[in-house]
C-alpha atoms as a PDB file:
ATOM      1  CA  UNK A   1     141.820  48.503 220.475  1.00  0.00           C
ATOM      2  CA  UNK A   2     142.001  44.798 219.360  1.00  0.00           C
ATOM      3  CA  UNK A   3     141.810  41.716 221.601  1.00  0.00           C
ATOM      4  CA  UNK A   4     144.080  38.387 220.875  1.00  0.00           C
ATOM      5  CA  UNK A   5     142.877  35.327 220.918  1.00  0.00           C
ATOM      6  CA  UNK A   6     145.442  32.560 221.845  1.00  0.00           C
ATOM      7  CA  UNK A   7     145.240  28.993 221.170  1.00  0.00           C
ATOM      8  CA  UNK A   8     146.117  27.449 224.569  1.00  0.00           C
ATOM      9  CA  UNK A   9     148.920  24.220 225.015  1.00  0.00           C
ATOM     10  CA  UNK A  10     148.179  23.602 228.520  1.00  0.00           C
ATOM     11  CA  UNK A  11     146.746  21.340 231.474  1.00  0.00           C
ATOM     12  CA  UNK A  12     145.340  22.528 234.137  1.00  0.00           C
ATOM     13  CA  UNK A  13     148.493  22.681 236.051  1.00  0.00           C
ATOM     14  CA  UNK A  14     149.984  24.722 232.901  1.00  0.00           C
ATOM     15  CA  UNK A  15     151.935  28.303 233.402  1.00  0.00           C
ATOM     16  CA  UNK A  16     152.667  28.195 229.937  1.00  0.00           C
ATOM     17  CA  UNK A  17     151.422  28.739 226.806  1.00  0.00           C
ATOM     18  CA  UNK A  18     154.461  26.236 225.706  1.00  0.00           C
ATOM     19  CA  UNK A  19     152.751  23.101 226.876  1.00  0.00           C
ATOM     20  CA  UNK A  20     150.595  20.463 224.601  1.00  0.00           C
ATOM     21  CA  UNK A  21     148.466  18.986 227.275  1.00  0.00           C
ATOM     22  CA  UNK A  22     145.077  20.607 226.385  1.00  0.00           C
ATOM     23  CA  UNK A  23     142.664  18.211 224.659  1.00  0.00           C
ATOM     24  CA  UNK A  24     141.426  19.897 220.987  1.00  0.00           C
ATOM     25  CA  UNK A  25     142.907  23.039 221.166  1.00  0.00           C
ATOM     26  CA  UNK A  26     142.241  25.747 218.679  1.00  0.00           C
ATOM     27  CA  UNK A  27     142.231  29.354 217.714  1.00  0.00           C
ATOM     28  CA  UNK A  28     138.828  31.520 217.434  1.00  0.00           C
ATOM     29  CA  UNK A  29     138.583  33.913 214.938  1.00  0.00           C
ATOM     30  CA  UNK A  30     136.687  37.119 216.330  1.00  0.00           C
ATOM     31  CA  UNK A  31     134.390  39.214 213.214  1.00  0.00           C
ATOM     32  CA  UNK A  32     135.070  42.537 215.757  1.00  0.00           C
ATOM     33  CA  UNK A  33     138.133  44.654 216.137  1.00  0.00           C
ATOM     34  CA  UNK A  34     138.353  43.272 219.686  1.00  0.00           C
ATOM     35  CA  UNK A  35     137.442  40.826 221.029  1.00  0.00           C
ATOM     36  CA  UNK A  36     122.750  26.712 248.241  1.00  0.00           C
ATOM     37  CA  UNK A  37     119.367  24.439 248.100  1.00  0.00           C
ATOM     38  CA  UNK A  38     118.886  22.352 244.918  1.00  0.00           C
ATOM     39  CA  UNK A  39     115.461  20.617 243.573  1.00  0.00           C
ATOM     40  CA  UNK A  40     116.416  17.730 241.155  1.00  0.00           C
ATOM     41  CA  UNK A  41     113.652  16.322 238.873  1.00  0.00           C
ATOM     42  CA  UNK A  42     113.806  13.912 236.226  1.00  0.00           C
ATOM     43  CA  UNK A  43     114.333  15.086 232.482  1.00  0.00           C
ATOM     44  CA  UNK A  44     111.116  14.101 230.465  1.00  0.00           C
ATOM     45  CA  UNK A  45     112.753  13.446 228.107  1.00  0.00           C
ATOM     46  CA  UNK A  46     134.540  33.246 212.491  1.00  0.00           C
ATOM     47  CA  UNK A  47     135.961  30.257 210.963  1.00  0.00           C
ATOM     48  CA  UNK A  48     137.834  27.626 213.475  1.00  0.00           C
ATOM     49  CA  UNK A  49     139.811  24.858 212.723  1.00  0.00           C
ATOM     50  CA  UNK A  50     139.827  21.791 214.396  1.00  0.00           C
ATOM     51  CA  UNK A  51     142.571  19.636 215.529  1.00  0.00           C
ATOM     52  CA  UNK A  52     141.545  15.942 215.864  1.00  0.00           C
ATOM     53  CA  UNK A  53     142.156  14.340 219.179  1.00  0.00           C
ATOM     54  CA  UNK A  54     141.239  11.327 221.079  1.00  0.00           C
ATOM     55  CA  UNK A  55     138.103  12.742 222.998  1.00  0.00           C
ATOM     56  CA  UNK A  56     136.242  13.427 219.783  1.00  0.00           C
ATOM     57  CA  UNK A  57     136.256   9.696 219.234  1.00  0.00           C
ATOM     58  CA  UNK A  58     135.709   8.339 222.275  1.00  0.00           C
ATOM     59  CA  UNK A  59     133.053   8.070 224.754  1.00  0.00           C
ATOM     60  CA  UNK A  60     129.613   6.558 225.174  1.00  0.00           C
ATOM     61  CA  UNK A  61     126.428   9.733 224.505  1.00  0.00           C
ATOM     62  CA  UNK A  62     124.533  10.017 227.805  1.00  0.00           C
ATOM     63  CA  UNK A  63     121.204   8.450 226.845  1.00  0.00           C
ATOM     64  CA  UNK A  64     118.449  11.210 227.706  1.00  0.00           C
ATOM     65  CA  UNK A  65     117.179   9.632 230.439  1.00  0.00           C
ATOM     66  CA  UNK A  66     120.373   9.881 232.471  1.00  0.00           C
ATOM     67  CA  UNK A  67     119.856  14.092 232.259  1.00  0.00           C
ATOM     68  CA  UNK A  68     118.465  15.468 235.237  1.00  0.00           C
ATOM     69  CA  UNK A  69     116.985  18.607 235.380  1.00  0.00           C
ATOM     70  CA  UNK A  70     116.463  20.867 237.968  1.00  0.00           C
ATOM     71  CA  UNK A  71     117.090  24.424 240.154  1.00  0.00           C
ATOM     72  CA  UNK A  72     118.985  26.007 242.481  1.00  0.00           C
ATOM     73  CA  UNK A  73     118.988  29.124 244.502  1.00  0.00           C
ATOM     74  CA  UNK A  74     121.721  31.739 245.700  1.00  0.00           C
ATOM     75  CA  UNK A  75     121.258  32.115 249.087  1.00  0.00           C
ATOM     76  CA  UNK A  76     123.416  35.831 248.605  1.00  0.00           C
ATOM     77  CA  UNK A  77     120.969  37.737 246.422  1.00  0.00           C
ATOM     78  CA  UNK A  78     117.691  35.006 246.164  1.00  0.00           C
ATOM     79  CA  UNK A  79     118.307  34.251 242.258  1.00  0.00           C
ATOM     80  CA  UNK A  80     117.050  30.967 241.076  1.00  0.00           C
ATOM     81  CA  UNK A  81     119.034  28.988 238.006  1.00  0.00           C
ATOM     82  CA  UNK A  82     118.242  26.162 236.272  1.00  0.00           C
ATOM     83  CA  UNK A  83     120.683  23.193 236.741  1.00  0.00           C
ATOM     84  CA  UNK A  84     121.302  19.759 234.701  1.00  0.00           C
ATOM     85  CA  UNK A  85     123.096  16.880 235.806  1.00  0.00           C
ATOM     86  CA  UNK A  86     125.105  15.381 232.919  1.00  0.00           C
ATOM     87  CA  UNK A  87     127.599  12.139 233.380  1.00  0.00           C
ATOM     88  CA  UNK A  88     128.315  12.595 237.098  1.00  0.00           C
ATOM     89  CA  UNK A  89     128.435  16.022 236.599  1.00  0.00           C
ATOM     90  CA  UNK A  90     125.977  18.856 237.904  1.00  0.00           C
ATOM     91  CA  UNK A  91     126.495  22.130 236.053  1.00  0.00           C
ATOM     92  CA  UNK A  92     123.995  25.407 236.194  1.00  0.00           C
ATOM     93  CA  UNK A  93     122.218  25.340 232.681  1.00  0.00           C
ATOM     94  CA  UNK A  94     122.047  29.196 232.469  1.00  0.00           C
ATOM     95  CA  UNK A  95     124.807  31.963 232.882  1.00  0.00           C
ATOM     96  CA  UNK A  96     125.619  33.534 236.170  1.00  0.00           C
ATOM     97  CA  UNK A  97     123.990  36.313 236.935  1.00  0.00           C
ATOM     98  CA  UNK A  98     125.831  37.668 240.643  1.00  0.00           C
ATOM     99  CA  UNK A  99     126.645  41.455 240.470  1.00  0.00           C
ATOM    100  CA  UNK A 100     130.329  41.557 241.608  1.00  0.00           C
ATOM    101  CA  UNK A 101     132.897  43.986 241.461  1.00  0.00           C
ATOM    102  CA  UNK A 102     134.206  43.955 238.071  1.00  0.00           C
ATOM    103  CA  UNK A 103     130.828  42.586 236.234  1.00  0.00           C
ATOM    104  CA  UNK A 104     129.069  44.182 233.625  1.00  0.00           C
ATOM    105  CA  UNK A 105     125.751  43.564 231.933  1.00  0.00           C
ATOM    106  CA  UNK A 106     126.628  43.653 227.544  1.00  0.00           C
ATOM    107  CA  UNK A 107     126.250  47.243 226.654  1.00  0.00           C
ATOM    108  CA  UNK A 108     125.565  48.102 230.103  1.00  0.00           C
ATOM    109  CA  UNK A 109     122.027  47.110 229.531  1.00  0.00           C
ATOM    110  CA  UNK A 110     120.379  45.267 232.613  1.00  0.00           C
ATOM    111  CA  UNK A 111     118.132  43.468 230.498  1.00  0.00           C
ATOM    112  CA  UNK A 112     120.800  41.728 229.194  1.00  0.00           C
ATOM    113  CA  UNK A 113     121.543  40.153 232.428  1.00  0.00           C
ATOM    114  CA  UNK A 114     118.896  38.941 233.003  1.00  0.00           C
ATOM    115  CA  UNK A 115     118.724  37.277 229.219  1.00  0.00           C
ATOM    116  CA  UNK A 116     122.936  36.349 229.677  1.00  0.00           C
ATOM    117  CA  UNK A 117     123.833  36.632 232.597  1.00  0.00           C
ATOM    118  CA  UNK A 118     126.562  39.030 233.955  1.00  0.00           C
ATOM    119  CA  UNK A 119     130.259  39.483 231.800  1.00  0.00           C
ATOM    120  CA  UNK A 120     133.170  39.009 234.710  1.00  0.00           C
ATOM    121  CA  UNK A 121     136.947  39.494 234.139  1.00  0.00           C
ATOM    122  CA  UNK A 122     139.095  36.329 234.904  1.00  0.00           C
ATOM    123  CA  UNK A 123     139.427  37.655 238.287  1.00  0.00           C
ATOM    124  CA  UNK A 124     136.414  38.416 239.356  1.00  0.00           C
ATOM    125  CA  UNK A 125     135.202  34.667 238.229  1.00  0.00           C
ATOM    126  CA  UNK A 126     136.674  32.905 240.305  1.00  0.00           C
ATOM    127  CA  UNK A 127     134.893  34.052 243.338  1.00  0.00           C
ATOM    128  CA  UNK A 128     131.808  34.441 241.623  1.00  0.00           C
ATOM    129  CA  UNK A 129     129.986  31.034 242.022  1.00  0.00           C
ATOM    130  CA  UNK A 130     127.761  30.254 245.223  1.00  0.00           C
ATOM    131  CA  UNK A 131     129.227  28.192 248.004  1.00  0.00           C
ATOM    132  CA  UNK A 132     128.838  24.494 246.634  1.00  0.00           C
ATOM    133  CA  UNK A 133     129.837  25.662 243.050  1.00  0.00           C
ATOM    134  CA  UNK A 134     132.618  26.764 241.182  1.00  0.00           C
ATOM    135  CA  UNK A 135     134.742  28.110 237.935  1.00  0.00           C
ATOM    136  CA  UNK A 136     135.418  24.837 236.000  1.00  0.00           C
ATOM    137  CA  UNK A 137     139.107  23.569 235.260  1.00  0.00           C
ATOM    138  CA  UNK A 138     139.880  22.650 232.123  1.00  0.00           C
ATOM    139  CA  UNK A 139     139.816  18.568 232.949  1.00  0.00           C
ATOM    140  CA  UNK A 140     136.478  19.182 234.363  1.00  0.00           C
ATOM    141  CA  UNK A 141     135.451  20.681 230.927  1.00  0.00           C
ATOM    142  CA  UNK A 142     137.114  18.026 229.024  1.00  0.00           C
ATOM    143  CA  UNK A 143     134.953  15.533 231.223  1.00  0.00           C
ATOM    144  CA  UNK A 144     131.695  17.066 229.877  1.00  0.00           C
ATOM    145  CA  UNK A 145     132.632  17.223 226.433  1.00  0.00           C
ATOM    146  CA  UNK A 146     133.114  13.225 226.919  1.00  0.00           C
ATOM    147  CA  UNK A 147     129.970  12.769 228.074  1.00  0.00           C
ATOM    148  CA  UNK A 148     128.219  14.265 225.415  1.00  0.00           C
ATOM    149  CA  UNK A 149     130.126  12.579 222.161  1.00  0.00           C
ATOM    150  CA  UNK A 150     133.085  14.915 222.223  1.00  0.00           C
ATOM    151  CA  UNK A 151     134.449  18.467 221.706  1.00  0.00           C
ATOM    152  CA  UNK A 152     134.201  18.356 217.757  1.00  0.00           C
ATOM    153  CA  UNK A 153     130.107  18.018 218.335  1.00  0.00           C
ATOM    154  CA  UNK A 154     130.018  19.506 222.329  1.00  0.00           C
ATOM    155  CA  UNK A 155     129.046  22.852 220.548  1.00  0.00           C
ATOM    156  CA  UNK A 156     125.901  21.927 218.664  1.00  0.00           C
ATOM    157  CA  UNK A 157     124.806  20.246 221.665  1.00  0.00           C
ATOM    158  CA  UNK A 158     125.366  22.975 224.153  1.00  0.00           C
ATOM    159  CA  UNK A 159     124.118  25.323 222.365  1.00  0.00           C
ATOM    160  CA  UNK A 160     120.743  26.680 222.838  1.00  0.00           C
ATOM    161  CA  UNK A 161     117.699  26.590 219.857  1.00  0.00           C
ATOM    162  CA  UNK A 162     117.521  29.929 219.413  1.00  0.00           C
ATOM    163  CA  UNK A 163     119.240  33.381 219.735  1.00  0.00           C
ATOM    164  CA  UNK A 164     122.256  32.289 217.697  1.00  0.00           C
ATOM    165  CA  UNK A 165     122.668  34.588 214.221  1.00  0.00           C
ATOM    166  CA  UNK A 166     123.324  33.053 210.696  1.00  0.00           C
ATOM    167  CA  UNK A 167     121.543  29.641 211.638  1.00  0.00           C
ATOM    168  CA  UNK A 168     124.059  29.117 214.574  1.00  0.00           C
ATOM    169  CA  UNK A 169     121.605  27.597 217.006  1.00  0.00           C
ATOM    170  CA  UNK A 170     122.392  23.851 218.789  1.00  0.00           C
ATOM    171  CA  UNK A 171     120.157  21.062 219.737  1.00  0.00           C
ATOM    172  CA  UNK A 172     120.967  22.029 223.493  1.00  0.00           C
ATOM    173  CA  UNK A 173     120.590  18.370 223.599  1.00  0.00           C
ATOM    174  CA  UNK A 174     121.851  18.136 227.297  1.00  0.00           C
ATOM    175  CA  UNK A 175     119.421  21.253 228.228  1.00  0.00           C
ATOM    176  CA  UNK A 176     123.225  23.175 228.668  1.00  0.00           C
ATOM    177  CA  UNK A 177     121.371  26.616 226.411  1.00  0.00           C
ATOM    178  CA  UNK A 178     124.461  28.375 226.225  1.00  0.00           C
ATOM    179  CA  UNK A 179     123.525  31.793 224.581  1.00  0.00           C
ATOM    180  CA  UNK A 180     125.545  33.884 222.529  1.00  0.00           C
ATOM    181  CA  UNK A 181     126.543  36.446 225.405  1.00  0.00           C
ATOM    182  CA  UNK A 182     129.049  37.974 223.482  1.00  0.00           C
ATOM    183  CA  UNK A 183     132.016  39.883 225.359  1.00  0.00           C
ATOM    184  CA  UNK A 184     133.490  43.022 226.841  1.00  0.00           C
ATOM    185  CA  UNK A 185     137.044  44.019 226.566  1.00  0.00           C
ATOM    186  CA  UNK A 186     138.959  46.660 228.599  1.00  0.00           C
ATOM    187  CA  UNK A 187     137.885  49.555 227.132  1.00  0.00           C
ATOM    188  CA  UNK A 188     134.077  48.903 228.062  1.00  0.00           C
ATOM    189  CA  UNK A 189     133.626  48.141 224.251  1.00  0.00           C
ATOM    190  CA  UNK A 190     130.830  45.185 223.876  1.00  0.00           C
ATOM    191  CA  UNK A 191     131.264  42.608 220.637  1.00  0.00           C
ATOM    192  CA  UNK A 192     129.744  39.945 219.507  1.00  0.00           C
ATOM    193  CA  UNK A 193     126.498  39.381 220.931  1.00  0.00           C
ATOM    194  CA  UNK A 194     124.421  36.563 218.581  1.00  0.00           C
ATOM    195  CA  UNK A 195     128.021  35.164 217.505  1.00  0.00           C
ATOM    196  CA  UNK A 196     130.061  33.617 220.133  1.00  0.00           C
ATOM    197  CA  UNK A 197     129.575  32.162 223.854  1.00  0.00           C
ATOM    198  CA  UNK A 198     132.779  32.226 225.712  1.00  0.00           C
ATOM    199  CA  UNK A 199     133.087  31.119 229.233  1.00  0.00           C
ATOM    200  CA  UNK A 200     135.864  31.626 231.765  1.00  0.00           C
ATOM    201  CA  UNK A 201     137.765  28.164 232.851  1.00  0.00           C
ATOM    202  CA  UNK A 202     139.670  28.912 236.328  1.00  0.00           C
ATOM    203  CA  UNK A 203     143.705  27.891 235.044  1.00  0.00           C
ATOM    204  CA  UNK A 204     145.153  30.681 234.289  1.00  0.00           C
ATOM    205  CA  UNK A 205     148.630  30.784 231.723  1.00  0.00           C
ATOM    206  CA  UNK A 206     150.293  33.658 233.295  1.00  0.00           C
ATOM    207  CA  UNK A 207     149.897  36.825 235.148  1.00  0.00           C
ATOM    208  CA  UNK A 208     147.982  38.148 231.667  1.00  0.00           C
ATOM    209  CA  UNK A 209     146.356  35.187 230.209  1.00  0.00           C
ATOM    210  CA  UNK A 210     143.881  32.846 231.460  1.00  0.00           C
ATOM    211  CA  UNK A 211     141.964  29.975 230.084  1.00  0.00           C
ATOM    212  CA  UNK A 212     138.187  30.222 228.281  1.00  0.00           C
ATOM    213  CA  UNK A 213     136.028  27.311 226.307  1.00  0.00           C
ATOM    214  CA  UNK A 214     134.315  28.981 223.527  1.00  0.00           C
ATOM    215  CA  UNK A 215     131.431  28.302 221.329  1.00  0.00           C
ATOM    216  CA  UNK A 216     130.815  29.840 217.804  1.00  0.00           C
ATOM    217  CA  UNK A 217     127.702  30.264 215.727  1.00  0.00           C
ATOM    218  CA  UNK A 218     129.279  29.138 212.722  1.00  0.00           C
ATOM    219  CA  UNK A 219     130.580  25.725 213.940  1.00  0.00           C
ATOM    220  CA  UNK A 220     129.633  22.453 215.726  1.00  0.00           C
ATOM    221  CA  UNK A 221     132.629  22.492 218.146  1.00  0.00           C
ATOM    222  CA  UNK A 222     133.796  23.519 221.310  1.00  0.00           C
ATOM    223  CA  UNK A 223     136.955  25.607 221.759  1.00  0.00           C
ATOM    224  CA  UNK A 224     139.888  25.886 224.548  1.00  0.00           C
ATOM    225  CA  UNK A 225     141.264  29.110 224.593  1.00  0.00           C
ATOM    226  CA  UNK A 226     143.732  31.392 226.209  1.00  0.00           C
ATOM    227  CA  UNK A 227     142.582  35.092 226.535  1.00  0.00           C
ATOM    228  CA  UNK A 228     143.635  38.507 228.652  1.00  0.00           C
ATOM    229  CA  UNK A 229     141.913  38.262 231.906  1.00  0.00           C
ATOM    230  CA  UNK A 230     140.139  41.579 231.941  1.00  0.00           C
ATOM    231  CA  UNK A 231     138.188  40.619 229.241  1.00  0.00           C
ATOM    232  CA  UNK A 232     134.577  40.454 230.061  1.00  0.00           C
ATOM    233  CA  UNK A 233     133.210  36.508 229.573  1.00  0.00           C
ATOM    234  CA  UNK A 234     130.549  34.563 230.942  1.00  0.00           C
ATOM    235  CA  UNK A 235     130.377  31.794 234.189  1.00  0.00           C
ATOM    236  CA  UNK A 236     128.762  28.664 234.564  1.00  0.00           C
ATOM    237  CA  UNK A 237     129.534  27.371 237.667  1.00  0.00           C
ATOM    238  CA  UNK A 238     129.801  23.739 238.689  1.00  0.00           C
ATOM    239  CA  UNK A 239     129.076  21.843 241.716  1.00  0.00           C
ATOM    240  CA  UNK A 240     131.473  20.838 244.064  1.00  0.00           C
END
């Protein structure tokens, strides 16, 4: 069994892979055969190919001091995640971790939920988040990749300082700490764990396909891809 990766053409609108609305677009290459109460404080403080676009060049950096930090909890099972504000945008800084139907811990180890988070199908994502939160569109992805200096760098940045292999880690300069989560596909098979980070966006391209942003240990960037929706990926939610 082998999973394709798609580049997406789409907005968020999109039911086709057809379309060229999707800001840097480009293919991931997978090394397997498959592939609600808040407290805010202040802040103290595979190869891929990229296709230039306007949002890599645009864009004032948040300046540090505009990052707030902070926590929420799930009223539905008591878990507590760690939240940063970033732009005008509030997004949970670590994976979701809400056992659903159609959820899986990678290698159906709990420990790694709690160190990833839970791996949900397309489906299953996007009812996953809290009330107050949910599965990012693709604009509202494209907004935080503006706000930190643009897709072609958003992956350094997100990603956290540790945990990636081959020197992959980030700067997790906007406290973001994605983790290399790795992935399921549909034959329960578990890949890439310490290589890639790929999070469900909620378009979907067809009855199939649906939308993901991934992140790659060997490079700086951020990635919009199309993927089968019973793959296994991870879920950051977003506040409403």
């Amino acid at each position: 069994m082998f999973a394709l990766f798609f580049t997406a053409c789409g907005s968020d609108s999109s039911t086709s892979a057809n379309n060229s609305n999707d800001d840097d677009i480009s293919s991931k290459s997978s090394s397997s055969s498959a592939k609600s109460s808040s407290s805010i404080v202040a802040k103290s403080s595979s190869s891929q190919k990229t296709v230039s676009s306007s949002s890599d060049k645009v864009a004032e950096l948040v300046d540090s001091a505009d990052v707030i930090v902070g926590s929420m909890k799930d009223s539905r099972d008591g878990q507590k995640y760690k939240m940063v504000k970033i732009g005008e945008q509030t997004w949970m800084a670590e994976n979701l971790n809400y056992e659903t139907a159609n959820s899986y811990c990678y290698n159906d180890d709990a420990a790694n939920c709690t160190k990833y988070g839970r791996l949900y199908t397309w489906v299953a994502a996007t009812t996953a988040c809290p009330e107050g939160w949910h599965l990012p569109t693709q604009t509202e992805w494209s907004t935080l990749f503006t706000a930190v200096g643009g897709q072609s760098v958003a992956g350094t940045k997100f990603k956290s300082t540790s945990g990636w292999n081959s020197s992959g880690n980030g700067t997790d300069a906007f406290s973001f700490s994605a983790l290399p989560a790795g992935s399921r596909d549909n034959d329960g098979d578990y890949y890439d764990e310490g290589d890639y980070a790929d999070f469900w966006r909620s378009t979907e391209d067809s009855s199939d396909y649906a939308y993901s942003m991934d992140l790659g240990y060997d490079d700086g960037g951020a990635y919009l891809n199309y993927n089968y929706k019973y793959f296994g990926f991870s879920v950051r939610c977003l506040q409403d």
